[in-house]
Structures are given as structure tokens and as C-alpha cells.
Protein backbone atom coordinates (compact mmCIF):
# COMPACT_ATOMS: atom_id res chain seq x y z
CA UNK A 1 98.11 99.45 108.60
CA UNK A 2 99.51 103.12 108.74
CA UNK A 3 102.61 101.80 111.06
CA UNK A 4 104.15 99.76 107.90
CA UNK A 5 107.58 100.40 107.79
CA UNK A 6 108.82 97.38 105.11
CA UNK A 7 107.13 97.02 101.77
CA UNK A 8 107.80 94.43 98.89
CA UNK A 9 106.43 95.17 95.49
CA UNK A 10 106.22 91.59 93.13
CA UNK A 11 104.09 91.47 90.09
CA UNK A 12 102.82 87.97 90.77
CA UNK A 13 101.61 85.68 93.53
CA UNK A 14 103.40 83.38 91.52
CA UNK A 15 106.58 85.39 92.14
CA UNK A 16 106.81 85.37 95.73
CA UNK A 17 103.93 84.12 98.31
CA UNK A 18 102.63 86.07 100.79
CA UNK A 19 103.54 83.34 103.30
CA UNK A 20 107.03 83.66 102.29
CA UNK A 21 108.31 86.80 104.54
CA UNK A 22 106.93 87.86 107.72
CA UNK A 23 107.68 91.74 108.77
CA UNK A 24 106.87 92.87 105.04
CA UNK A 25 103.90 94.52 103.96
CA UNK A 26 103.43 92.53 100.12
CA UNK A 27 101.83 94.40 97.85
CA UNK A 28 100.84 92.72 93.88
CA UNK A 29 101.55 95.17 91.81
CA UNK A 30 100.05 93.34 88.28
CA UNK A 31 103.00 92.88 85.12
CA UNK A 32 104.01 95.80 83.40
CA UNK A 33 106.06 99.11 84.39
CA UNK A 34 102.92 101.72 85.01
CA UNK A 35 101.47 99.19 87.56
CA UNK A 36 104.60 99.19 89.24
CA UNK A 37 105.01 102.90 89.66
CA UNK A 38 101.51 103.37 90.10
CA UNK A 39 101.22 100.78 93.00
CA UNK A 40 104.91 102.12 94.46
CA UNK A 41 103.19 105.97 94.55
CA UNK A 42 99.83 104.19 95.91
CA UNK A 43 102.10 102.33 98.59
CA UNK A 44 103.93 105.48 99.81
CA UNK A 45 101.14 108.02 99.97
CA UNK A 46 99.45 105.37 102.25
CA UNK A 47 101.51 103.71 104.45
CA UNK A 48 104.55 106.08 104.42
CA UNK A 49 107.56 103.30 104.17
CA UNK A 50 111.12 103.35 105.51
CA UNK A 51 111.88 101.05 102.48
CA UNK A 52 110.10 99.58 99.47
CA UNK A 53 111.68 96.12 98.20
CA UNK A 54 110.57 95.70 94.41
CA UNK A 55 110.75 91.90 93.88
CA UNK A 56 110.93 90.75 90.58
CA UNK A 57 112.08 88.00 87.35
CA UNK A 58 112.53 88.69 83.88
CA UNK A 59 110.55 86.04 81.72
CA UNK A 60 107.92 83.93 83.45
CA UNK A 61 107.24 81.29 85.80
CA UNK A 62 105.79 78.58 83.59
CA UNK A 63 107.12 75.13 84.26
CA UNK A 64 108.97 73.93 81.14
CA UNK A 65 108.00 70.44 80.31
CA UNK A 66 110.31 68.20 78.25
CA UNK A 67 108.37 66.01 75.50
């Protein structure tokens, strides 16, 4: 895995698959800002990137159901 050259960050599965995008290395981060940075600095220091794709929403991904 030391020859990764594309990373995407997502906090969720839910987010994006891994299925979704072939030629990235997809990495869950967990929610919150410190998991992000601390996965991005765990992601670098190991596999050395040429870029680092942080994939994200704002809110959730619940499906809203109308009553």
C-alpha cells in the first residue's frame, strides 16, 4: 500500500461507498474535526499522497420520512 498516490477522506460509509471510486485509496475518518486531522496526518505519514480528497456533507444522511 506504500505506492498510494490518491486518497479520499469521508467520515461515513454512509457518505460515500468504497465501491464508489476506483484509483482512490478511502480512508473513514469517524465525525468530528480531530478525527479528520488525525486520520489526514495518519494518511500522509503512511502512504505519502500526491493528493488527499476530504469528502464530506454538513447535516446527516437520515432518510426523512413524511407522516
Amino acid at each position: 500500500m506504500a505506492n498510494v498516490k490518491k486518497a479520499i477522506l469521508v467520515a461515513l460509509g454512509e457518505e460515500l461507498p468504497k465501491s464508489t471510486l476506483s484509483g482512490f485509496q478511502m480512508k473513514y475518518t469517524g465525525v468530528e474535526k480531530i478525527n479528520a486531522v488525525l486520520k489526514t496526518a495518519e494518511i500522509i505519514c503512511e502512504f505519502s499522497p500526491k493528493l488527499i480528497v476530504n469528502y464530506g456533507m454538513a447535516g446527516n444522511v437520515r432518510k426523512i420520512y413524511m407522516v
